[in-house]
N, C-alpha and C. Protein backbone atom coordinates (compact mmCIF):
# COMPACT_ATOMS: atom_id res chain seq x y z
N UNK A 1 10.99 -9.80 -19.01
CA UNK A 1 10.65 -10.29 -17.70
C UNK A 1 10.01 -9.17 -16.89
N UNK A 2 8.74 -9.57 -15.99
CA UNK A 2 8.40 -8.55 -15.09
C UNK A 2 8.47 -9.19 -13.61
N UNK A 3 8.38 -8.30 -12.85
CA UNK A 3 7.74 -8.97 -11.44
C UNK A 3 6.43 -8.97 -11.03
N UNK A 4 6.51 -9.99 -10.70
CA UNK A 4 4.72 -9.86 -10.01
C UNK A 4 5.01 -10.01 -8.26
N UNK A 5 4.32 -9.55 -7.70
CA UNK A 5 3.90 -9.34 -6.55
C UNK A 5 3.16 -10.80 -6.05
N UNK A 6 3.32 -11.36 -4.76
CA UNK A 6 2.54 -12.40 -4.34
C UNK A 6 2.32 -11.85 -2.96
N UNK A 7 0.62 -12.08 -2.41
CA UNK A 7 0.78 -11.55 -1.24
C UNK A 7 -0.13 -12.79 -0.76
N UNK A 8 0.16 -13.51 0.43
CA UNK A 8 -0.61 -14.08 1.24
C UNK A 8 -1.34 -13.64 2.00
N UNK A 9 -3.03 -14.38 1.75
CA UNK A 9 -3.60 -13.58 2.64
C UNK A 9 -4.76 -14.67 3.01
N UNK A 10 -5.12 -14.47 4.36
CA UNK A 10 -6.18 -15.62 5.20
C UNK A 10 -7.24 -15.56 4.59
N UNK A 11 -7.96 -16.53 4.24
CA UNK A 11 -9.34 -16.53 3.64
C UNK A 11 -9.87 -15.85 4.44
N UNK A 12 -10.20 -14.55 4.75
CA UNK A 12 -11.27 -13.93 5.96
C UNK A 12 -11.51 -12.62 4.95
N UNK A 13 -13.00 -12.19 5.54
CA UNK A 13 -13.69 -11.03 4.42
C UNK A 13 -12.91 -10.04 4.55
N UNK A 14 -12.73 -9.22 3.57
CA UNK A 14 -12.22 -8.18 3.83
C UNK A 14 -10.55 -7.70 4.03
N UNK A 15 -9.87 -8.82 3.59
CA UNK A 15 -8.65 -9.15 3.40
C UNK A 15 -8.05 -8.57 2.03
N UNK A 16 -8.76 -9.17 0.85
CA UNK A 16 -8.56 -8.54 -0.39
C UNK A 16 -8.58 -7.34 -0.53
N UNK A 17 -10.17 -6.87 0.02
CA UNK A 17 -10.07 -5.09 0.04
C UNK A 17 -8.73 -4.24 1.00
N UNK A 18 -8.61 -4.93 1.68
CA UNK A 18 -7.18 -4.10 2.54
C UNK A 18 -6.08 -3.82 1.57
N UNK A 19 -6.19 -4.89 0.71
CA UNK A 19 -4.73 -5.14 0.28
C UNK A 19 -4.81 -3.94 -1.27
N UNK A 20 -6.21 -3.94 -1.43
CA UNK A 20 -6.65 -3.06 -2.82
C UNK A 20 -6.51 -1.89 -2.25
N UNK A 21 -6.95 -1.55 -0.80
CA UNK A 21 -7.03 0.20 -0.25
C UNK A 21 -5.48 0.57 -0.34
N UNK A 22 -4.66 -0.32 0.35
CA UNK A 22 -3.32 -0.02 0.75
C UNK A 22 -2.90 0.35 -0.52
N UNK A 23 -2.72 -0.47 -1.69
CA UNK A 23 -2.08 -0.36 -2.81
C UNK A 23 -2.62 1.27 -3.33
N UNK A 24 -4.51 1.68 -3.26
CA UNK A 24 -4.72 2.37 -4.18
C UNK A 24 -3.95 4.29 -3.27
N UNK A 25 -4.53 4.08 -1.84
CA UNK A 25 -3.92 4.56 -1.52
C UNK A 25 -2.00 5.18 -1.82
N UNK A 26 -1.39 4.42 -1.86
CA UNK A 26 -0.28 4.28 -2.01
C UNK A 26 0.02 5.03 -3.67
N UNK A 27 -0.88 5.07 -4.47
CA UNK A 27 -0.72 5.67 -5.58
C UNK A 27 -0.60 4.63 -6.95
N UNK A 28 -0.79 3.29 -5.78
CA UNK A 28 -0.19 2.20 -7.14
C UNK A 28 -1.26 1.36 -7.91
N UNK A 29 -1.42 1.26 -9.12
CA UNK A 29 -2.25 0.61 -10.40
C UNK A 29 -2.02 -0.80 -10.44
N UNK A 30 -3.15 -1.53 -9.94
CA UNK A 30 -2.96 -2.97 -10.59
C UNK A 30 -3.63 -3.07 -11.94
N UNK A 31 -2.44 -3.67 -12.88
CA UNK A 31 -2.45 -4.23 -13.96
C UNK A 31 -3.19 -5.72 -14.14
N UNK A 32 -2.58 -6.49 -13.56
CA UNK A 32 -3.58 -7.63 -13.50
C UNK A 32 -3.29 -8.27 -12.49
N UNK A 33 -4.61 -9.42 -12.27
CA UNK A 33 -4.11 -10.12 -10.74
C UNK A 33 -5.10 -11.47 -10.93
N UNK A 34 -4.53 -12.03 -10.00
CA UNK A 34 -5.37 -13.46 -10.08
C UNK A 34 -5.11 -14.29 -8.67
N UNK A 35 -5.99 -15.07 -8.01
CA UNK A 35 -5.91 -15.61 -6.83
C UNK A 35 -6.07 -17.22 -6.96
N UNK A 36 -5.45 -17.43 -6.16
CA UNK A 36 -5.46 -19.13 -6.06
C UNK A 36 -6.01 -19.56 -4.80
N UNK A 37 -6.97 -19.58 -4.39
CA UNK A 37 -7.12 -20.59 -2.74
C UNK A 37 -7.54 -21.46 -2.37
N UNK A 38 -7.15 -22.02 -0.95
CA UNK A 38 -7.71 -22.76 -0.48
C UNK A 38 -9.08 -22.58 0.66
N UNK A 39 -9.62 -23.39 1.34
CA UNK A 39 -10.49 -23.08 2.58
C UNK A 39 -10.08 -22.05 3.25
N UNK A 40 -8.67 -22.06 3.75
CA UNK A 40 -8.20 -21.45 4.73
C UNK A 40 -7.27 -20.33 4.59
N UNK A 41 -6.59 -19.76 3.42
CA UNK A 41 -6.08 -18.73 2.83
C UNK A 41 -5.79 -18.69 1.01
N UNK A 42 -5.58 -17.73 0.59
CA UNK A 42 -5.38 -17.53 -0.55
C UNK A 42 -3.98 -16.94 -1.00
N UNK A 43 -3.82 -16.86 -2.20
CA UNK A 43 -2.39 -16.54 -2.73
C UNK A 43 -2.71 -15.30 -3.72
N UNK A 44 -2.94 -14.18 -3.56
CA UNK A 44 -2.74 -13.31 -4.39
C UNK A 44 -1.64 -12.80 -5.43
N UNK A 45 -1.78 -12.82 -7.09
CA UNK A 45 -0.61 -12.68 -7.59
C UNK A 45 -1.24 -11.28 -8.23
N UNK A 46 -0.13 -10.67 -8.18
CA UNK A 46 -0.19 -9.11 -9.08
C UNK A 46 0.23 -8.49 -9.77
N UNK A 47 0.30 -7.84 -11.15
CA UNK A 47 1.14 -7.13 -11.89
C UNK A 47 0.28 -5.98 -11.59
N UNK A 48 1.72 -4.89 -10.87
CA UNK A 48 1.42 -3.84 -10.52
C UNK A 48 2.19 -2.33 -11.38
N UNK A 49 1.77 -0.85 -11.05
CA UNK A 49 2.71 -0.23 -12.02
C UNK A 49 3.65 0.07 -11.48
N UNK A 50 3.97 -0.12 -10.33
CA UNK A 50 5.26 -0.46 -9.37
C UNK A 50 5.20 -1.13 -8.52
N UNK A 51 6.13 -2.27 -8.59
CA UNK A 51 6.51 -3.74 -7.52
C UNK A 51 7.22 -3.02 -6.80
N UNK A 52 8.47 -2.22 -6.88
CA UNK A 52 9.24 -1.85 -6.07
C UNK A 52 8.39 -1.08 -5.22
N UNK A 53 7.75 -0.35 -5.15
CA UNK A 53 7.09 0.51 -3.87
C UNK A 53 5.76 -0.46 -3.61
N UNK A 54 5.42 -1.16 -4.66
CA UNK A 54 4.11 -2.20 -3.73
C UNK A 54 4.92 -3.17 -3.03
N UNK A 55 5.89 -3.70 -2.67
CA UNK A 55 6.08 -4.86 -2.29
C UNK A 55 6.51 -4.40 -0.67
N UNK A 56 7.30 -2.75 -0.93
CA UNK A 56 7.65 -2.12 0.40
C UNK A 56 6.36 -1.65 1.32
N UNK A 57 5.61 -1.16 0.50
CA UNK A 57 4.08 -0.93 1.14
C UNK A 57 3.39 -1.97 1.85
N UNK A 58 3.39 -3.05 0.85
CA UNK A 58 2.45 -4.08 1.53
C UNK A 58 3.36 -4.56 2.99
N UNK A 59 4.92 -4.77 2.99
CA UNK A 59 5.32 -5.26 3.81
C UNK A 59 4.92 -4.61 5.03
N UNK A 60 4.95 -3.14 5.02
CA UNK A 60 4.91 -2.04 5.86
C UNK A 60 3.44 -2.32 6.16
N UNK A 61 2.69 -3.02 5.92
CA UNK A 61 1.33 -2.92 6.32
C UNK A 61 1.00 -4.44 6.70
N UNK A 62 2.43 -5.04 7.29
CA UNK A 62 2.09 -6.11 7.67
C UNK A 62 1.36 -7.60 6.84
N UNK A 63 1.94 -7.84 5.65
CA UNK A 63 1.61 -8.33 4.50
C UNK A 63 2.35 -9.48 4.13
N UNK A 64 2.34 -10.57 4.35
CA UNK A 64 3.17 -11.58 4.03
C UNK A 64 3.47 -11.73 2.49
N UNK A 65 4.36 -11.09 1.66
CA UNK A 65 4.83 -10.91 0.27
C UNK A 65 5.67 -11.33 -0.31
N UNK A 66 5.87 -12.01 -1.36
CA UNK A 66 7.26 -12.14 -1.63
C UNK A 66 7.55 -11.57 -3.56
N UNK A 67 8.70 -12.02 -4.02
CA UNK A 67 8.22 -11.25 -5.67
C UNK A 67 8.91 -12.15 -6.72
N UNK A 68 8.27 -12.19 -7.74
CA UNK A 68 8.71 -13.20 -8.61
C UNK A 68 8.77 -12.77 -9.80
N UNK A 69 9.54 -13.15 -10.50
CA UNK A 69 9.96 -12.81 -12.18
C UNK A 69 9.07 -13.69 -12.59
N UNK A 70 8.27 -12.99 -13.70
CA UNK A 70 7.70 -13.78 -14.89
C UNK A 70 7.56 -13.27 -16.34
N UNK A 71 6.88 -13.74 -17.22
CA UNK A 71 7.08 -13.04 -18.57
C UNK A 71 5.61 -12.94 -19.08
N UNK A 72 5.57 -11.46 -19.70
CA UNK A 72 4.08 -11.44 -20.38
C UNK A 72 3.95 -11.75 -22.01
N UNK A 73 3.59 -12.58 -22.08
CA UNK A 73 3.20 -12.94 -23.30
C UNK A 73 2.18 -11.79 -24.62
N UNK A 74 2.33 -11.83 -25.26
CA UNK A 74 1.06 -11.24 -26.66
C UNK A 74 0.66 -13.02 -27.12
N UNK A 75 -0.35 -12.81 -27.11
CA UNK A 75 -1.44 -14.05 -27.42
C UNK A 75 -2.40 -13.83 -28.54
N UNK A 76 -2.69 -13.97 -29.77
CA UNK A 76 -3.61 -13.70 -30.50
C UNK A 76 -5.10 -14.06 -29.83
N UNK A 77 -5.77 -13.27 -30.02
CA UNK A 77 -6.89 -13.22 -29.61
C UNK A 77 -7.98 -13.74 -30.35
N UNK A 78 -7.64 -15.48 -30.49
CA UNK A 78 -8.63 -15.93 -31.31
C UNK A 78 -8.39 -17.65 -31.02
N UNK A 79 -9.53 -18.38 -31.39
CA UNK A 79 -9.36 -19.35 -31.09
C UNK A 79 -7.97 -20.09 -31.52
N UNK A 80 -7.65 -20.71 -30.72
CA UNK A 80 -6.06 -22.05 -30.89
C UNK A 80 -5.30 -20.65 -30.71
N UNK A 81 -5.04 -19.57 -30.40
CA UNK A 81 -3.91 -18.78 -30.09
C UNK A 81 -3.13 -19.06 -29.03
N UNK A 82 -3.95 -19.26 -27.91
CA UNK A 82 -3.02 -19.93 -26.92
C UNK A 82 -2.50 -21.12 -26.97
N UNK A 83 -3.08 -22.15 -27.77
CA UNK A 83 -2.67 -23.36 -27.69
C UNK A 83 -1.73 -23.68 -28.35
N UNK A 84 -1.16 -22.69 -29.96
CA UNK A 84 0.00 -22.41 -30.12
C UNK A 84 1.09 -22.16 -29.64
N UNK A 85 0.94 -20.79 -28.59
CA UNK A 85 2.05 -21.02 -27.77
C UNK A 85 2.51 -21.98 -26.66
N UNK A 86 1.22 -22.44 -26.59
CA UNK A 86 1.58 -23.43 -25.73
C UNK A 86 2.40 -24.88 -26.42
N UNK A 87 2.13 -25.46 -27.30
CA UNK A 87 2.57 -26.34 -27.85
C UNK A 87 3.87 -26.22 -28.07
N UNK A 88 4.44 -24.81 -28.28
CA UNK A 88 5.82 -24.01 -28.94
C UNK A 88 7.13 -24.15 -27.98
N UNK A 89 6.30 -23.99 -26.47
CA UNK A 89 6.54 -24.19 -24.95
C UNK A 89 7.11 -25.32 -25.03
N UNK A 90 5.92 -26.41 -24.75
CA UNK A 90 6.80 -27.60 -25.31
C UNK A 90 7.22 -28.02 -25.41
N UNK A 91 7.14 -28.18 -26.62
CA UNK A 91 8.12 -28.25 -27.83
C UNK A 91 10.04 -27.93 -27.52
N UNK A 92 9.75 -26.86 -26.86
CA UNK A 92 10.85 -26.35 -26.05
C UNK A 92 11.52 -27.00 -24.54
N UNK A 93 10.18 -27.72 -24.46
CA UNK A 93 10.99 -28.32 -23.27
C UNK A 93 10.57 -27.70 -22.30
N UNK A 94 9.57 -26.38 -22.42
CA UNK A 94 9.34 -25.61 -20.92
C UNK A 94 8.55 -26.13 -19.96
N UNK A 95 8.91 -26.12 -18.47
CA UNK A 95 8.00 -26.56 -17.89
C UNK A 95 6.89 -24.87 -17.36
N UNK A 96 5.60 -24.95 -17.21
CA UNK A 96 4.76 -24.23 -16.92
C UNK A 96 4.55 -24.15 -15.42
N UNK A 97 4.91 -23.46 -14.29
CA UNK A 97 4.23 -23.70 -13.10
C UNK A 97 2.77 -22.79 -13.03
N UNK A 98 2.44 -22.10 -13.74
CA UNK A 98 1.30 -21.25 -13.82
C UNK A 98 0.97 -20.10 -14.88
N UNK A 99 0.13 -20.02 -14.93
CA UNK A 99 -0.31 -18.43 -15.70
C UNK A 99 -1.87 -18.35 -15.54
N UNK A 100 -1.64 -16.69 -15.90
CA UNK A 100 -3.06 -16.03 -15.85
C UNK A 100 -3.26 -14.88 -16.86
N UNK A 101 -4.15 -14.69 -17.74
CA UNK A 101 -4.21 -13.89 -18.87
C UNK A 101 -5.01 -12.82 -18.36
N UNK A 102 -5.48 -12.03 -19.24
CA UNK A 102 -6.04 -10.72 -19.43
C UNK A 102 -6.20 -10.15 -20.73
N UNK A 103 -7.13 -9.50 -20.87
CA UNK A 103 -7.45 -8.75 -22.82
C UNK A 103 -6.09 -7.83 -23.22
N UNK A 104 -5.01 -7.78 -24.36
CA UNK A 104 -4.35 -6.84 -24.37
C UNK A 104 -5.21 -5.44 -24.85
N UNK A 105 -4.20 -4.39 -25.24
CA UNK A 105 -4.82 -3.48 -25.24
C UNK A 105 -5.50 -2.97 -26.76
N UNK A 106 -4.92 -3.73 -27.43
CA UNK A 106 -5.13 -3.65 -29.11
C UNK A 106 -6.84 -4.25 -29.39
N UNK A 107 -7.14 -4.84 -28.92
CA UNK A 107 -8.13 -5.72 -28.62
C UNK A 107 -7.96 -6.84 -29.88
N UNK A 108 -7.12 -6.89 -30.50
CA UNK A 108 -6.81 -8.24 -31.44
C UNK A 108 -5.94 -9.12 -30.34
N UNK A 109 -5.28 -8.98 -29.01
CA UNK A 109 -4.56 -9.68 -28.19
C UNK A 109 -4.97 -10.16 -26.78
N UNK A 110 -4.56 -11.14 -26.39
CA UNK A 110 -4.61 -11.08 -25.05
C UNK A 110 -3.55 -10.95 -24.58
N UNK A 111 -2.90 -10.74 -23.25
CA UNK A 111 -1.69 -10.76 -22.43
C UNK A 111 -1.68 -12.01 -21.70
N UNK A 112 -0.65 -13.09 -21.37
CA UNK A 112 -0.42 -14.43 -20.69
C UNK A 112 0.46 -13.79 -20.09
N UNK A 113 0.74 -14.21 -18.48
CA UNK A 113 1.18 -13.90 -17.56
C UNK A 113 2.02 -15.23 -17.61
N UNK A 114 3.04 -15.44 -17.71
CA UNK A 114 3.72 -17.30 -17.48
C UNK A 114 4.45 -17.04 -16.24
N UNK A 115 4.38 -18.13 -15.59
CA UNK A 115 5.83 -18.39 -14.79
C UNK A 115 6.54 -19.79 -14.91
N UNK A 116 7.46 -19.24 -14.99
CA UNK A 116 7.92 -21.10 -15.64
C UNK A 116 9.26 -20.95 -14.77
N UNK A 117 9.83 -22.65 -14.81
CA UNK A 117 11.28 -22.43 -14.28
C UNK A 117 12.14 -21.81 -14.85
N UNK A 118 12.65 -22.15 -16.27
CA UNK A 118 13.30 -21.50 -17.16
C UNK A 118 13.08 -20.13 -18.01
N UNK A 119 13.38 -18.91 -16.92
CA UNK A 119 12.33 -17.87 -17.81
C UNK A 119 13.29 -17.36 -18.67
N UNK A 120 14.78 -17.44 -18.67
CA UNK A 120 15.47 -16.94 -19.85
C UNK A 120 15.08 -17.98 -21.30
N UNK A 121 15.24 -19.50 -21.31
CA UNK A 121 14.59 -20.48 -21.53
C UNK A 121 13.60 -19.71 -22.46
N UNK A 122 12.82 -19.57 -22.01
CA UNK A 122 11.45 -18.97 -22.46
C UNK A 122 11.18 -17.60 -23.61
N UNK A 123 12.13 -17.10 -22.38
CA UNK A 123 12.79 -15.27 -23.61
C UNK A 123 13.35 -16.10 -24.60
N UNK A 124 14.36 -16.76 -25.12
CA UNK A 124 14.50 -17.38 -25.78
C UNK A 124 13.91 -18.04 -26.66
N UNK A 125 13.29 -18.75 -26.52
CA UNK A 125 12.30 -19.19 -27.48
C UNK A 125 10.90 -18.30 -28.21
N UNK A 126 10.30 -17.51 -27.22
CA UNK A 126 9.53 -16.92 -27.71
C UNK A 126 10.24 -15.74 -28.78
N UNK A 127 11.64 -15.89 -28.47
CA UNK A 127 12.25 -14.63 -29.90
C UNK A 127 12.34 -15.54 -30.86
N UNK A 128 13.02 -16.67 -30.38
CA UNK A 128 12.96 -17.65 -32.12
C UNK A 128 11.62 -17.50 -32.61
N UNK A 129 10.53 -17.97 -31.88
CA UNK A 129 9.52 -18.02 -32.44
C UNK A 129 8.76 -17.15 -33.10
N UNK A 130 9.15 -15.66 -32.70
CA UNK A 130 8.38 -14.97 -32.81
C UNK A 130 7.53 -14.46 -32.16
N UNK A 131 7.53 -14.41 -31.18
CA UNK A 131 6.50 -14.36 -30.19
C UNK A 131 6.54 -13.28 -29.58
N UNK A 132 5.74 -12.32 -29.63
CA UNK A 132 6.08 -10.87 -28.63
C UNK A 132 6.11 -11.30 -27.51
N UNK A 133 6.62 -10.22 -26.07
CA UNK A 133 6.47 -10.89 -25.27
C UNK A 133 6.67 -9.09 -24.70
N UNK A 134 6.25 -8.40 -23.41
CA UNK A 134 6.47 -7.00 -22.99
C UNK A 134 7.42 -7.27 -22.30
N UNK A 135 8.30 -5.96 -22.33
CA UNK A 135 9.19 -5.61 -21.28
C UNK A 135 8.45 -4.73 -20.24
N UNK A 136 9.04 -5.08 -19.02
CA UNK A 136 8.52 -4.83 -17.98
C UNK A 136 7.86 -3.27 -17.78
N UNK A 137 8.75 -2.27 -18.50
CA UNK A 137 8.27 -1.45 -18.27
C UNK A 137 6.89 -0.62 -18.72
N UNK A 138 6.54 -1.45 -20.15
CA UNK A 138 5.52 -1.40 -21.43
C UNK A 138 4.32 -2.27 -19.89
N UNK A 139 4.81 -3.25 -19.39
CA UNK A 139 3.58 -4.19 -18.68
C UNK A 139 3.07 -3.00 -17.75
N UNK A 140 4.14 -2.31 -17.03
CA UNK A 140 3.31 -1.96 -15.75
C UNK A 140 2.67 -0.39 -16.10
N UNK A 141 2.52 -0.23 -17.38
CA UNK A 141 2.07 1.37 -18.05
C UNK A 141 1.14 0.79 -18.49
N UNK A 142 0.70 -0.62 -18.73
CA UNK A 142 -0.92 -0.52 -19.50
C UNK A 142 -2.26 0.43 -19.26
């Protein structure tokens, strides 16, 4: 399991870059990130190389944040790789509220970001299965 970072932020220019200065400033590495929005604001999600001092930073800079457990997946990096695990999911009964990938570092992988309800659920299954999956501390050193 890792945490990801969520920061709300108003659709207005120059919002994202604040939130990139503060962090780089601050000393901290985003790992991966992905945004969801609407017209009127967006949802920034982040795997950072520290949540614990990004989540205090951003607050300190006036940052509407909150933090969430999720799990990073190893994904073969080839066609139907994801759709394997996904089926496996499933199969399992998991429900999915989101994810967002990225290239792993082997370059035979990608990384899946999941968040699901059941994330022990999930640890679970992906060990039956086989399924690598990073511990948090391996995620935020990429």
């Amino acid at each position: 399991m890792a945490k990801q970072i969520s920061v709300f932020l108003e659709n207005k220019a120059g919002r994202l870059s604040h939130v990139t200065r503060v962090l780089g400033e601050a000393g901290i590495n985003i790992r991966a990130l992905s945004i969801a929005d609407t017209s009127d604001f967006g949802i920034l999600r982040i795997i950072v190389s520290d949540p614990e001092k990004a989540y205090r930073i951003l607050k300190e800079a006036n940052f509407t944040v909150s933090e969430t457990e999720v799990i990073a997946v190893q994904v073969p990096d080839s066609p139907g790789g994801l759709a394997t695990v996904l089926e496996q999911m499933s199969d399992a009964n998991l429900n999915i509220e989101y994810l967002y990938a990225f290239l792993g570092t082997s370059g035979n992988d990608a990384l899946v970001i999941f968040k699901v309800e059941d994330i022990e659920g999930a640890r679970q299954t992906f060990k039956e299965k086989g399924i690598p999956f990073l511990d948090e501390q391996k995620l935020y050193k990429l």
